[in-house]
PDB file of N, CA and C in Angstrom:
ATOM      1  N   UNK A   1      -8.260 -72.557 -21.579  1.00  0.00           N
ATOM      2  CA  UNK A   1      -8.388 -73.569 -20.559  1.00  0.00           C
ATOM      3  C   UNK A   1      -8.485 -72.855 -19.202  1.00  0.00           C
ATOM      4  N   UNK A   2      -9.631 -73.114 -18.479  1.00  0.00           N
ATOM      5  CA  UNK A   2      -9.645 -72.583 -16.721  1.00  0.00           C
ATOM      6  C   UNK A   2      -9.155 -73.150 -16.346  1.00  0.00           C
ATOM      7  N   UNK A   3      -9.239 -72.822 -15.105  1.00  0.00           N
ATOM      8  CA  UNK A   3      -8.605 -73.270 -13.843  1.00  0.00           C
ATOM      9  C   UNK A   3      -9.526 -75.163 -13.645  1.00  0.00           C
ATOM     10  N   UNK A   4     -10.705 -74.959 -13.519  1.00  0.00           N
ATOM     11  CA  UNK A   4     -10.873 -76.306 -13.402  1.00  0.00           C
ATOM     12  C   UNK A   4     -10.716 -77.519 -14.204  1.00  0.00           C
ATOM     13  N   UNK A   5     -10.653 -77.116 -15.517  1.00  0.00           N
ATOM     14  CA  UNK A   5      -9.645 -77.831 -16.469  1.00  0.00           C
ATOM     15  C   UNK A   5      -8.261 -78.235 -16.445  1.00  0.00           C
ATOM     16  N   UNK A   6      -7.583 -77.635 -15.459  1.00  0.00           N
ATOM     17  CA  UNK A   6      -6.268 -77.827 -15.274  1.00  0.00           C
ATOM     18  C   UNK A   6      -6.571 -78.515 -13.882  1.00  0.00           C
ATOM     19  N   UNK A   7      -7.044 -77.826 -13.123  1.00  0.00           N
ATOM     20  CA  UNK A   7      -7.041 -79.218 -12.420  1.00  0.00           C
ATOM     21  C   UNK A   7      -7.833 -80.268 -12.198  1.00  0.00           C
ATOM     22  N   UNK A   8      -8.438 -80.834 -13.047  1.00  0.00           N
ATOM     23  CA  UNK A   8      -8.907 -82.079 -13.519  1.00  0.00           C
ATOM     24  C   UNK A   8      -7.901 -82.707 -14.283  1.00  0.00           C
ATOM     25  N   UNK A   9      -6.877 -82.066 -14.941  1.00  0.00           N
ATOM     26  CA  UNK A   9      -6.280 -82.772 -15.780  1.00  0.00           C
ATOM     27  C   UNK A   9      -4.687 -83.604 -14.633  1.00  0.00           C
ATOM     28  N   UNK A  10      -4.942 -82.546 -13.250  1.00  0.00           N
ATOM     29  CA  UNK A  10      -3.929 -82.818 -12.758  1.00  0.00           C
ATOM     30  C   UNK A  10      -3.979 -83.511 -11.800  1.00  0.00           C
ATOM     31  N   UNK A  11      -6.015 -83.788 -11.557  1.00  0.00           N
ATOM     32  CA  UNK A  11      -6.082 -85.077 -10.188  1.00  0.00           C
ATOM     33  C   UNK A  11      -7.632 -85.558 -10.962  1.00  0.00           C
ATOM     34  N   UNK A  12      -7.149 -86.254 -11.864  1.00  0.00           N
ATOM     35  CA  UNK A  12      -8.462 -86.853 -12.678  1.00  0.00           C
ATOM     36  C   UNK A  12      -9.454 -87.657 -11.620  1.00  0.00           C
ATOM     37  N   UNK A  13      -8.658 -88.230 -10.884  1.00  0.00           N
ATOM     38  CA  UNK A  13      -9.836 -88.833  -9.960  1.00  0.00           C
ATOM     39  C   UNK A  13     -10.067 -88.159  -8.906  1.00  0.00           C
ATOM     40  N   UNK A  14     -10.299 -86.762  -8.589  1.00  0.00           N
ATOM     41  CA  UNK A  14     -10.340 -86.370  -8.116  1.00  0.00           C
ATOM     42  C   UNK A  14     -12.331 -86.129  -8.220  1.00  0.00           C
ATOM     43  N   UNK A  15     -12.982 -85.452  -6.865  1.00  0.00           N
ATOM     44  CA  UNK A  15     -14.168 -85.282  -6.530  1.00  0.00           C
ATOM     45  C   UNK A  15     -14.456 -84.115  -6.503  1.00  0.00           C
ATOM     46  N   UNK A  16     -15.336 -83.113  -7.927  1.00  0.00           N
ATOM     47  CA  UNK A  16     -15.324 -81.655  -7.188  1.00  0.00           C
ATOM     48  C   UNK A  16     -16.999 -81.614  -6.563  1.00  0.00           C
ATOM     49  N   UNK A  17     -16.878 -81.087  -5.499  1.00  0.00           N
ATOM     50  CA  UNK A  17     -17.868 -80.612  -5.013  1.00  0.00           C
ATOM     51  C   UNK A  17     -18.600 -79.590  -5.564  1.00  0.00           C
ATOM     52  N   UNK A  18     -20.116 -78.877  -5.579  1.00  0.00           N
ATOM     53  CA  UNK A  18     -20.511 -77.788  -5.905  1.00  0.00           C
ATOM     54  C   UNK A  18     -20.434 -76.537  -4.717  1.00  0.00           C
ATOM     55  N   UNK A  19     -19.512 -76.708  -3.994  1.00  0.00           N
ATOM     56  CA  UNK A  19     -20.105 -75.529  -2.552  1.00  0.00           C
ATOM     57  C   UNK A  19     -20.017 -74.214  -3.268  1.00  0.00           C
ATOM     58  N   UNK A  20     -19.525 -74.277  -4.371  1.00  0.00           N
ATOM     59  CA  UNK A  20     -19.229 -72.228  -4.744  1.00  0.00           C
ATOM     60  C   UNK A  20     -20.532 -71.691  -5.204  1.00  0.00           C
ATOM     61  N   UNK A  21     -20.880 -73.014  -6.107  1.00  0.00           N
ATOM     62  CA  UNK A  21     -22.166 -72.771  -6.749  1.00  0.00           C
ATOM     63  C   UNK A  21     -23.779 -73.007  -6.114  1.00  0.00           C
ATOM     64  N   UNK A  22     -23.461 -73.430  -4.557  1.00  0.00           N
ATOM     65  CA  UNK A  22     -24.520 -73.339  -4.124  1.00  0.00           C
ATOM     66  C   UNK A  22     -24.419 -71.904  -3.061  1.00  0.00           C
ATOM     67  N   UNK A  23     -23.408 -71.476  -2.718  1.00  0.00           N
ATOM     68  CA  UNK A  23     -22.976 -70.136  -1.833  1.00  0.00           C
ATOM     69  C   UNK A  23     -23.370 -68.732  -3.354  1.00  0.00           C
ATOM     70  N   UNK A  24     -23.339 -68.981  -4.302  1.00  0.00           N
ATOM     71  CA  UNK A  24     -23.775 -67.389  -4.994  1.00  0.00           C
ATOM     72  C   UNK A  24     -25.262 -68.376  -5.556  1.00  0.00           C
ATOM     73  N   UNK A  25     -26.090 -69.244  -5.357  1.00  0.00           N
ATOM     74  CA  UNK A  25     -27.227 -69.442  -5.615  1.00  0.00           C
ATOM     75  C   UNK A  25     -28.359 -69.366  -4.498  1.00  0.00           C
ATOM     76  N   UNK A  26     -27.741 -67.914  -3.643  1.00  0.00           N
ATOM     77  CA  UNK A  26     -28.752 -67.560  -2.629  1.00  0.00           C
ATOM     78  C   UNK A  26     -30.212 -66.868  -3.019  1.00  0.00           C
ATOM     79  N   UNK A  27     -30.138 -66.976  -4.728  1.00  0.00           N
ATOM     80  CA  UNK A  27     -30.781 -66.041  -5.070  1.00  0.00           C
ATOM     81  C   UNK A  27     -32.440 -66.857  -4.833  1.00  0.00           C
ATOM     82  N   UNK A  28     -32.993 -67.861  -4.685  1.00  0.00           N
ATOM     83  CA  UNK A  28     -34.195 -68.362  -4.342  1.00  0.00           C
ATOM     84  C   UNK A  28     -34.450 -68.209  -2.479  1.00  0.00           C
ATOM     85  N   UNK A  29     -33.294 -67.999  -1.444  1.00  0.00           N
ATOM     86  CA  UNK A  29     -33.700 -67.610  -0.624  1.00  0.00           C
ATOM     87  C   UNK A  29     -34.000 -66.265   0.170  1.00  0.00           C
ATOM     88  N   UNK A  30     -33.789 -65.332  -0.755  1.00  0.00           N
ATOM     89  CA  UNK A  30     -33.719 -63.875  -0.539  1.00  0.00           C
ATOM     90  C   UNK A  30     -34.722 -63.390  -0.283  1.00  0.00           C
ATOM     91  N   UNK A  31     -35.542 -62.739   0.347  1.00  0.00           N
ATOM     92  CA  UNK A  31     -36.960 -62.002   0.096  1.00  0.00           C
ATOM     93  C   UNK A  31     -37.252 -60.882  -1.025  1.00  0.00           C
ATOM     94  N   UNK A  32     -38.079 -61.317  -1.809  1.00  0.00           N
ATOM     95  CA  UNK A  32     -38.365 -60.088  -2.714  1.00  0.00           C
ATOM     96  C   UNK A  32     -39.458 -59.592  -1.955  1.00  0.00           C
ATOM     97  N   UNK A  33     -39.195 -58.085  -2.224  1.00  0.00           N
ATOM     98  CA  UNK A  33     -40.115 -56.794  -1.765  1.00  0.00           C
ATOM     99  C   UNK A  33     -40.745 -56.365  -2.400  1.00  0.00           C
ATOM    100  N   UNK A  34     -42.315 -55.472  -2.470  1.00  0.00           N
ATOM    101  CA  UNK A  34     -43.090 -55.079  -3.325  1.00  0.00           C
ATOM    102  C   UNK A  34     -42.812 -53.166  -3.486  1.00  0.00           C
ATOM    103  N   UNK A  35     -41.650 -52.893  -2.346  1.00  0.00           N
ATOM    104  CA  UNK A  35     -41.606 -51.771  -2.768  1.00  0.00           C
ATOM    105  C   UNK A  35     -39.862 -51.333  -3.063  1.00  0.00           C
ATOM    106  N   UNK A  36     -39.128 -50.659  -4.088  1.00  0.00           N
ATOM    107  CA  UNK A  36     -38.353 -50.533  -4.642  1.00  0.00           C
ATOM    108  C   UNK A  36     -36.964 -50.515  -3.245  1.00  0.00           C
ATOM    109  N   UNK A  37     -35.646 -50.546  -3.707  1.00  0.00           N
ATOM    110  CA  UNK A  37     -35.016 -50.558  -2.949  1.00  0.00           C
ATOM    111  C   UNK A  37     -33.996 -49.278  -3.438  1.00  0.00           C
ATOM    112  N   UNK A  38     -33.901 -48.548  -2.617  1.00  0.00           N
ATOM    113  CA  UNK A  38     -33.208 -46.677  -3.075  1.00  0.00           C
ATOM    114  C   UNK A  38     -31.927 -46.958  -3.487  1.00  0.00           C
ATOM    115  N   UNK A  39     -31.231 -46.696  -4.327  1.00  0.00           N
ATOM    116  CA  UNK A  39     -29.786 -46.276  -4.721  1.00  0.00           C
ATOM    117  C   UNK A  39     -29.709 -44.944  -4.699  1.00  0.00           C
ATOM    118  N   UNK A  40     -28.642 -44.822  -4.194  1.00  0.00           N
ATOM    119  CA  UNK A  40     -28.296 -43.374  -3.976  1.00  0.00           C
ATOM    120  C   UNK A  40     -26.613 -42.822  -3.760  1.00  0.00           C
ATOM    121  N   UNK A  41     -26.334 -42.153  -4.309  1.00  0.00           N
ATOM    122  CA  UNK A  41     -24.881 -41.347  -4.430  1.00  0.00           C
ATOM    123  C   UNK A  41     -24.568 -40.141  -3.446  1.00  0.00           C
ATOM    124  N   UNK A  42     -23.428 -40.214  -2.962  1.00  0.00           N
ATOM    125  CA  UNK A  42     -23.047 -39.302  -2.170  1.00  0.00           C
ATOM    126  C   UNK A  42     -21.998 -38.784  -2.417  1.00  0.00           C
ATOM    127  N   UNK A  43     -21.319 -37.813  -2.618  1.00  0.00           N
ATOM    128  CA  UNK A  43     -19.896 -37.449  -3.451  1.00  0.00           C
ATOM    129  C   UNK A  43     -19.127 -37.118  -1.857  1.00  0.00           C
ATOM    130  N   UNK A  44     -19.861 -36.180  -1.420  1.00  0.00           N
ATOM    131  CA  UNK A  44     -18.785 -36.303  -0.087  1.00  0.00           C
ATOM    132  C   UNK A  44     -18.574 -37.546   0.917  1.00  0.00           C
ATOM    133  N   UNK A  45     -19.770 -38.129   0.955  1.00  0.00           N
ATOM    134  CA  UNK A  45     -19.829 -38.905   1.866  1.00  0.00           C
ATOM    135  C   UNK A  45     -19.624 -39.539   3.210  1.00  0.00           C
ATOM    136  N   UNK A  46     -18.819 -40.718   3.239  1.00  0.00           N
ATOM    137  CA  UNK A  46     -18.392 -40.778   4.830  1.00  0.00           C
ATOM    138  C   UNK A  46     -16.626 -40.269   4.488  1.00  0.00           C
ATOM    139  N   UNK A  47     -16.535 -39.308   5.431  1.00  0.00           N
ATOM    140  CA  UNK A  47     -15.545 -39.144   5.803  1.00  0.00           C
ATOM    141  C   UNK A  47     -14.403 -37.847   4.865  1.00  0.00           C
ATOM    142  N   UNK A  48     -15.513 -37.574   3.870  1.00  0.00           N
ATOM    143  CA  UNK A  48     -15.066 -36.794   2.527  1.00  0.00           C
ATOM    144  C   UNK A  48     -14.570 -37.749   1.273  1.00  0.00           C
ATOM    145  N   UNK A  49     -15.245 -38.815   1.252  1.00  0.00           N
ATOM    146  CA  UNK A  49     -15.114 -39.814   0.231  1.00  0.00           C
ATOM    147  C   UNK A  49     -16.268 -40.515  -0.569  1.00  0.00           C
ATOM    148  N   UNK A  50     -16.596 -40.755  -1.675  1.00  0.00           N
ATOM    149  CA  UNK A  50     -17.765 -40.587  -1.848  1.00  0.00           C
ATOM    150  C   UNK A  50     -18.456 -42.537  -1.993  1.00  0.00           C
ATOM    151  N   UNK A  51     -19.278 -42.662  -1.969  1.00  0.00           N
ATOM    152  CA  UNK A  51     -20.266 -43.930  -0.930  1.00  0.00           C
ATOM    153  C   UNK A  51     -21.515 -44.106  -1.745  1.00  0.00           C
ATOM    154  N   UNK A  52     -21.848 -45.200  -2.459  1.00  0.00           N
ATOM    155  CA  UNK A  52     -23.271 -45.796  -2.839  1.00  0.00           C
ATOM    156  C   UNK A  52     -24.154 -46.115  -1.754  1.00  0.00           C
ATOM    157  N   UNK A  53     -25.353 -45.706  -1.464  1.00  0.00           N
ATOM    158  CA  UNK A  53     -25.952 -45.874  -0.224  1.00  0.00           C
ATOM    159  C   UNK A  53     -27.153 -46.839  -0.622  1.00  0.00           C
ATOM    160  N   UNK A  54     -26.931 -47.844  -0.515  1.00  0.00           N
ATOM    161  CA  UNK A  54     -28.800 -48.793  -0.809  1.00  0.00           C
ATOM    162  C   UNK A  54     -29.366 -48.571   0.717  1.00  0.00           C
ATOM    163  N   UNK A  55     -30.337 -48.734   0.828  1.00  0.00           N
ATOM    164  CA  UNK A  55     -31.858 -48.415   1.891  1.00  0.00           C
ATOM    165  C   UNK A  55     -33.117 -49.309   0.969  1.00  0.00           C
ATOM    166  N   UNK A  56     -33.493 -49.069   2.208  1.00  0.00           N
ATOM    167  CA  UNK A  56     -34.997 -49.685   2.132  1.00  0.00           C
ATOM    168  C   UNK A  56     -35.157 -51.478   1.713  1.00  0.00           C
ATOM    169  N   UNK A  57     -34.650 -52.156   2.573  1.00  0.00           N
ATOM    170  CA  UNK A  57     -34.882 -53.414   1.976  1.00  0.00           C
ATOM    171  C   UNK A  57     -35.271 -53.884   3.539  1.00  0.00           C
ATOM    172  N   UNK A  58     -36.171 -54.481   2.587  1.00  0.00           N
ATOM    173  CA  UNK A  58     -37.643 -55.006   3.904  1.00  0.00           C
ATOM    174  C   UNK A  58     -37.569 -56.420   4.318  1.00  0.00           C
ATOM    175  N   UNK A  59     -36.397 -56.972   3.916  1.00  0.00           N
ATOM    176  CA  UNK A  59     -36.396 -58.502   4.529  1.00  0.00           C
ATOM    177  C   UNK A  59     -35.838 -58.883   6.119  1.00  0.00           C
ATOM    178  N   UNK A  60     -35.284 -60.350   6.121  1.00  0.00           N
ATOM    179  CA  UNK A  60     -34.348 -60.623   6.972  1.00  0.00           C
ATOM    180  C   UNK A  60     -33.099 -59.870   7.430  1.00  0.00           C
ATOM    181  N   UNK A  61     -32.400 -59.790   8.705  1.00  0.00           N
ATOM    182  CA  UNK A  61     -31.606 -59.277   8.727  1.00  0.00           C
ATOM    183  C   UNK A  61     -30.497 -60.296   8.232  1.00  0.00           C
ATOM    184  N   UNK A  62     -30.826 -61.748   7.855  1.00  0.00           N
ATOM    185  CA  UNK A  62     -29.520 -62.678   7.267  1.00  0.00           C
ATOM    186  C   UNK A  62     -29.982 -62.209   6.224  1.00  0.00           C
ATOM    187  N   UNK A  63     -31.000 -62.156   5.332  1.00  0.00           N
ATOM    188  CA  UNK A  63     -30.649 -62.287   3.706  1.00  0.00           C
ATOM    189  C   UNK A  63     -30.269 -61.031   3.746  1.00  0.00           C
ATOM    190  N   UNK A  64     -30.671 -59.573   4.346  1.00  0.00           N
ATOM    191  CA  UNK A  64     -29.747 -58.905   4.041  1.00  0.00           C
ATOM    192  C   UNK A  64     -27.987 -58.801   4.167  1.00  0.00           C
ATOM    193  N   UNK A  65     -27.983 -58.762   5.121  1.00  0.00           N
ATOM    194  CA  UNK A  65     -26.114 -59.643   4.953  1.00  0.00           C
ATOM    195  C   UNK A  65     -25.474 -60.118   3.933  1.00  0.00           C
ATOM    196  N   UNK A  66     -26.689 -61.137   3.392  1.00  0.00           N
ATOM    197  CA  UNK A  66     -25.908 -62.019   2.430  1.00  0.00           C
ATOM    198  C   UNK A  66     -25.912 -61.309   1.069  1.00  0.00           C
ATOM    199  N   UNK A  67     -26.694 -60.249   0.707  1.00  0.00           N
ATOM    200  CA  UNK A  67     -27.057 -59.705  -0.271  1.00  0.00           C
ATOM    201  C   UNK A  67     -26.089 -58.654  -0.326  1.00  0.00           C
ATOM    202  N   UNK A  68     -25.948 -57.854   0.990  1.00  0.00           N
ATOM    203  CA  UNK A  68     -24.431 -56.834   1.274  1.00  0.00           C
ATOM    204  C   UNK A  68     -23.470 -57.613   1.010  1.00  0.00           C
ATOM    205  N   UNK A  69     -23.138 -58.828   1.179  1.00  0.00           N
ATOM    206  CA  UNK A  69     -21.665 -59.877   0.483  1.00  0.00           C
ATOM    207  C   UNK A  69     -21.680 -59.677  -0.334  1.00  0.00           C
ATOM    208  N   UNK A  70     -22.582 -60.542  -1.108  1.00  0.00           N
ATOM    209  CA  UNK A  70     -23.068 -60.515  -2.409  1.00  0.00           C
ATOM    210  C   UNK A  70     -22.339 -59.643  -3.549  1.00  0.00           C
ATOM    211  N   UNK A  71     -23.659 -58.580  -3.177  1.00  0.00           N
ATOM    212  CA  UNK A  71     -22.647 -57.462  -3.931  1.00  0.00           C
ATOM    213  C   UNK A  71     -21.473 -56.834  -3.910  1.00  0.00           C
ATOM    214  N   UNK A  72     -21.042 -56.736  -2.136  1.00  0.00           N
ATOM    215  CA  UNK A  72     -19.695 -56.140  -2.578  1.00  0.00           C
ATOM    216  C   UNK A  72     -18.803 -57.296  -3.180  1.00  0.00           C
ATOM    217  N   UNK A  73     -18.841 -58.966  -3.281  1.00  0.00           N
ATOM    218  CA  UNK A  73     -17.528 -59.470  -4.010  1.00  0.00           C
ATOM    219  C   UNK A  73     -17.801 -59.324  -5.188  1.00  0.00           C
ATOM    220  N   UNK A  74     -19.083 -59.451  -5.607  1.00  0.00           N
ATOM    221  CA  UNK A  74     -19.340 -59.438  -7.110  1.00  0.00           C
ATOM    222  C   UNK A  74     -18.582 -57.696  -8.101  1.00  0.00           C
ATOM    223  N   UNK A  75     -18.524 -56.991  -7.352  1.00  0.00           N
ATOM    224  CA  UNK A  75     -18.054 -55.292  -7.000  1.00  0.00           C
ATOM    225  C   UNK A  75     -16.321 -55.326  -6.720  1.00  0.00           C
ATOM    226  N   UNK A  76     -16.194 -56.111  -5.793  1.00  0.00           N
ATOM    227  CA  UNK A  76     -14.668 -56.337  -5.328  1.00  0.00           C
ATOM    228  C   UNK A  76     -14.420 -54.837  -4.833  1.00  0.00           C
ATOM    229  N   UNK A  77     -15.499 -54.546  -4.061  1.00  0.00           N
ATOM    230  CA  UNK A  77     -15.290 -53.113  -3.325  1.00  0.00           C
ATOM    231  C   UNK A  77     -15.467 -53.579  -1.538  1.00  0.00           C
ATOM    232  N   UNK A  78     -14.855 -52.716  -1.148  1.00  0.00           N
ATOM    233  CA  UNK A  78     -15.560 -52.445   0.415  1.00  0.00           C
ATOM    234  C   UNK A  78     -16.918 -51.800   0.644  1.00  0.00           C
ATOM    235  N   UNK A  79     -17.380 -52.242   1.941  1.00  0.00           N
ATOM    236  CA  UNK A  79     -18.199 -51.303   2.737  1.00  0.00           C
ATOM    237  C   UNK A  79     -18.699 -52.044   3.740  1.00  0.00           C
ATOM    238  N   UNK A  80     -19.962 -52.003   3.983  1.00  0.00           N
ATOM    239  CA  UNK A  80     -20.584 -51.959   5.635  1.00  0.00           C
ATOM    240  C   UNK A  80     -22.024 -52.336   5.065  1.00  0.00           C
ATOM    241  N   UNK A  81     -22.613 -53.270   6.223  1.00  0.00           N
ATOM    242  CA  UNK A  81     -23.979 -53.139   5.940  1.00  0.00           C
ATOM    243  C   UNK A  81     -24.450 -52.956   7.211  1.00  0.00           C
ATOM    244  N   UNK A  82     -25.357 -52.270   7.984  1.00  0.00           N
ATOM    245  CA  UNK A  82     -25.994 -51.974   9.382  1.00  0.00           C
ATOM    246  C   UNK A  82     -27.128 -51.150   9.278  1.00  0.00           C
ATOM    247  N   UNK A  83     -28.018 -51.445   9.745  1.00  0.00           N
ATOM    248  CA  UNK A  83     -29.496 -50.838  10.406  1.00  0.00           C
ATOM    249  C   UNK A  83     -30.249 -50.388   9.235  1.00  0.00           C
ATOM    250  N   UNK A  84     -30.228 -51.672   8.688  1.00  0.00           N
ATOM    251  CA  UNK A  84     -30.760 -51.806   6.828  1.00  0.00           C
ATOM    252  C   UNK A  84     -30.267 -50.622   5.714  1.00  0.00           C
ATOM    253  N   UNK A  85     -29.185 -50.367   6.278  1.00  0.00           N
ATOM    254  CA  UNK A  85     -28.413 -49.579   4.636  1.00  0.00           C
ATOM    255  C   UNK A  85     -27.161 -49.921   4.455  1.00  0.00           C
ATOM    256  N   UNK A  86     -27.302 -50.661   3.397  1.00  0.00           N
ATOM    257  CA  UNK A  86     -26.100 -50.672   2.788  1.00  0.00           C
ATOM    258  C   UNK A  86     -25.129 -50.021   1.921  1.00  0.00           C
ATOM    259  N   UNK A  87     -23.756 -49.525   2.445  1.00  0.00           N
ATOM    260  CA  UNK A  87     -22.875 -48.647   2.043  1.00  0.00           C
ATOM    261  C   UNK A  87     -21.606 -49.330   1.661  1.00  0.00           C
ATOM    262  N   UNK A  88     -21.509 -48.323  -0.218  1.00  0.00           N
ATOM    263  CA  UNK A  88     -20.129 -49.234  -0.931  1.00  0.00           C
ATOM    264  C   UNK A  88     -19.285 -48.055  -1.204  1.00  0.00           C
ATOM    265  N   UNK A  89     -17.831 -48.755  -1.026  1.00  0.00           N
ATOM    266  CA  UNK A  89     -17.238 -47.570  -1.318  1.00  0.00           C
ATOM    267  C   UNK A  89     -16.783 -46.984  -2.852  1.00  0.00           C
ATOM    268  N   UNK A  90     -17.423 -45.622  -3.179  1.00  0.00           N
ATOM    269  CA  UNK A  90     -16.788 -45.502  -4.441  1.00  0.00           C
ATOM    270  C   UNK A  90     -18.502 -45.464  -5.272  1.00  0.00           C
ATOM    271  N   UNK A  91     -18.460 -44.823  -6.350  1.00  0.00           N
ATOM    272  CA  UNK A  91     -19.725 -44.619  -7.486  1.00  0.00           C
ATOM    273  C   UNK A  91     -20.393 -46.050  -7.607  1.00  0.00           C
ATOM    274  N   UNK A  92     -20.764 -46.938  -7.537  1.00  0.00           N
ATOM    275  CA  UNK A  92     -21.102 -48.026  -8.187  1.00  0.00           C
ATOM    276  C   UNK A  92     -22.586 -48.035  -8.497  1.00  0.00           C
ATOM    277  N   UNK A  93     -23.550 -46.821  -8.547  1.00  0.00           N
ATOM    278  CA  UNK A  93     -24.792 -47.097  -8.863  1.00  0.00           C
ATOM    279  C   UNK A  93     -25.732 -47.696  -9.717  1.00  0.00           C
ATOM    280  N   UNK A  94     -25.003 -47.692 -11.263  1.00  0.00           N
ATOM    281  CA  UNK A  94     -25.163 -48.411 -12.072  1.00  0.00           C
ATOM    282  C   UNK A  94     -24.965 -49.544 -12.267  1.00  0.00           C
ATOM    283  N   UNK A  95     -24.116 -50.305 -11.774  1.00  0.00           N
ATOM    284  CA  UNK A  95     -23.509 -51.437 -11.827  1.00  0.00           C
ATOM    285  C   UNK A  95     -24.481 -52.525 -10.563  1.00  0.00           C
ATOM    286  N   UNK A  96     -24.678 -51.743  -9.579  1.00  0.00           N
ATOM    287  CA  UNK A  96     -25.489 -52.103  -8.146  1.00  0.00           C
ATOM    288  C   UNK A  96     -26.938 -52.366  -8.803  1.00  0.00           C
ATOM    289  N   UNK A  97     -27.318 -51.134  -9.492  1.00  0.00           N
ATOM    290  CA  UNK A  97     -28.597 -51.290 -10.053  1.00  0.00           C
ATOM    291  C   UNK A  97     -28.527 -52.426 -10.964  1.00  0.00           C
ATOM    292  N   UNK A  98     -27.850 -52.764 -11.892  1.00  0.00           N
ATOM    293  CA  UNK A  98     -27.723 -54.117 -13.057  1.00  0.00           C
ATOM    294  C   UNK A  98     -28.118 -55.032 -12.172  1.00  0.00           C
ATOM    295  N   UNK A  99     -27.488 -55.292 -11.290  1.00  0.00           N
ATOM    296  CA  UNK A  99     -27.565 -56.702 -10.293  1.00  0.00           C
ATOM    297  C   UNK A  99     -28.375 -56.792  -9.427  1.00  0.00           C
ATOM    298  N   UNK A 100     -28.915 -55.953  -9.196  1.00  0.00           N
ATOM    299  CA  UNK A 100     -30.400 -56.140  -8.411  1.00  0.00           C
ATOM    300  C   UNK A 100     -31.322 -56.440  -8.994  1.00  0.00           C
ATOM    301  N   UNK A 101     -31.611 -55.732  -9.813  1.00  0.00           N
ATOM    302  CA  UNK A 101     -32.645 -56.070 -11.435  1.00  0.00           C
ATOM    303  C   UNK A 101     -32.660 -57.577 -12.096  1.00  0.00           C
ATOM    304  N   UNK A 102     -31.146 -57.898 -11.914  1.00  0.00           N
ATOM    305  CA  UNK A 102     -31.080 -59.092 -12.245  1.00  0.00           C
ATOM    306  C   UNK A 102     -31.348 -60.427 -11.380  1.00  0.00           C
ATOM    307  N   UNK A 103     -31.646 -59.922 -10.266  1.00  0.00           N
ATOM    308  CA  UNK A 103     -32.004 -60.967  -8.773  1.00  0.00           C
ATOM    309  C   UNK A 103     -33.720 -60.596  -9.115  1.00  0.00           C
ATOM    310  N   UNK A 104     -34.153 -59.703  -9.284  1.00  0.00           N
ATOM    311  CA  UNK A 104     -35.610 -59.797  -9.499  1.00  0.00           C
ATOM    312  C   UNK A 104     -36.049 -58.860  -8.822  1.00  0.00           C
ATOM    313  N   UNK A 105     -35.095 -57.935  -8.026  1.00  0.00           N
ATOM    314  CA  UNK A 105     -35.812 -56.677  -7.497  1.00  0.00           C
ATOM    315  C   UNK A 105     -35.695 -55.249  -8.287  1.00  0.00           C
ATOM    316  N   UNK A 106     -36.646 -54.265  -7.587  1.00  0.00           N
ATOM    317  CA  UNK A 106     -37.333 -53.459  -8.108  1.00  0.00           C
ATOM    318  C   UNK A 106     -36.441 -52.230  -7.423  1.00  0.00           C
ATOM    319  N   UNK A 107     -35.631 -51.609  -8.146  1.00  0.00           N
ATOM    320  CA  UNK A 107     -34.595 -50.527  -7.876  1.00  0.00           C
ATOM    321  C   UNK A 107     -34.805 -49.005  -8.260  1.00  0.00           C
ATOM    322  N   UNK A 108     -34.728 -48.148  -7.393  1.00  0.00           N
ATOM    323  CA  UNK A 108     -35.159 -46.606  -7.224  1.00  0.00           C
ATOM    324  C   UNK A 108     -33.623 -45.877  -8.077  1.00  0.00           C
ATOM    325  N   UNK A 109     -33.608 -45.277  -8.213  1.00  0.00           N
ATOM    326  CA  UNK A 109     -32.295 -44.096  -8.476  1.00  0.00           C
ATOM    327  C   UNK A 109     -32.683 -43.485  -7.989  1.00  0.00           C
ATOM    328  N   UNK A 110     -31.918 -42.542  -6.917  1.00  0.00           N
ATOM    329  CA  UNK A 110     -32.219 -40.755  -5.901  1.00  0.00           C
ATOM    330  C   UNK A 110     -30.927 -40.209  -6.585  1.00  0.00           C
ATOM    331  N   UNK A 111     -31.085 -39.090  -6.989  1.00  0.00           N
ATOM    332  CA  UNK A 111     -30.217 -38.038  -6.837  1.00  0.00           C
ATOM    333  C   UNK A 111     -29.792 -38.105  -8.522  1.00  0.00           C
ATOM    334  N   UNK A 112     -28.641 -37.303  -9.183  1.00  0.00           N
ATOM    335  CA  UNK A 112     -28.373 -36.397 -10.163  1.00  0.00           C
ATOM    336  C   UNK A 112     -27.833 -37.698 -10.849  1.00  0.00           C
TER     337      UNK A 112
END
């Protein structure tokens, strides 16, 4: 039993709204790009810590934002997004790559 099962059972007349499910269904307003978007690994990185670096994404500066959210809650990591690269903290290249692929874009691997 979830969570929304329990509470339905505990305010039956209650009204749920969809706002969660329209906030992670940004995926029809995003821009897809015709040229790949870089993943890339850094072991030292910022600060002597090591950092997933995405680049190259050719849209909006909102859908990018929302796409840097995006992934880091879906990740439940930190980082930063600014002057179109986005930086996560910690290895996540594989996992970054799954979910881009799965939005419909076209993803690079750089490095070892």
């Amino acid at each position: 039993m979830d969570l929304q099962d329990q509470l339905k059972k505990l305010f039956p007349d209650h009204k749920i709204e969809n706002n969660e499910e329209d906030c992670l269904s940004n995926d029809n307003e995003l821009f897809f790009q015709d040229d790949p978007i870089i993943c890339k690994y850094e072991k030292k990185g910022r600060n002597g810590k090591p950092v997933t670096i995405l680049e190259g994404y050719q849209g909006d500066d909102d859908d990018f934002k929302k796409l840097a959210k995006e992934i880091k809650s879906i990740l439940g990591v930190g980082g930063s997004a600014k002057e179109g690269i986005i930086i996560l903290q910690g290895n996540y290249r594989d996992k970054v790559m799954d979910i881009l692929k799965n939005k419909g874009f076209k993803v690079k691997r750089v490095g070892g």
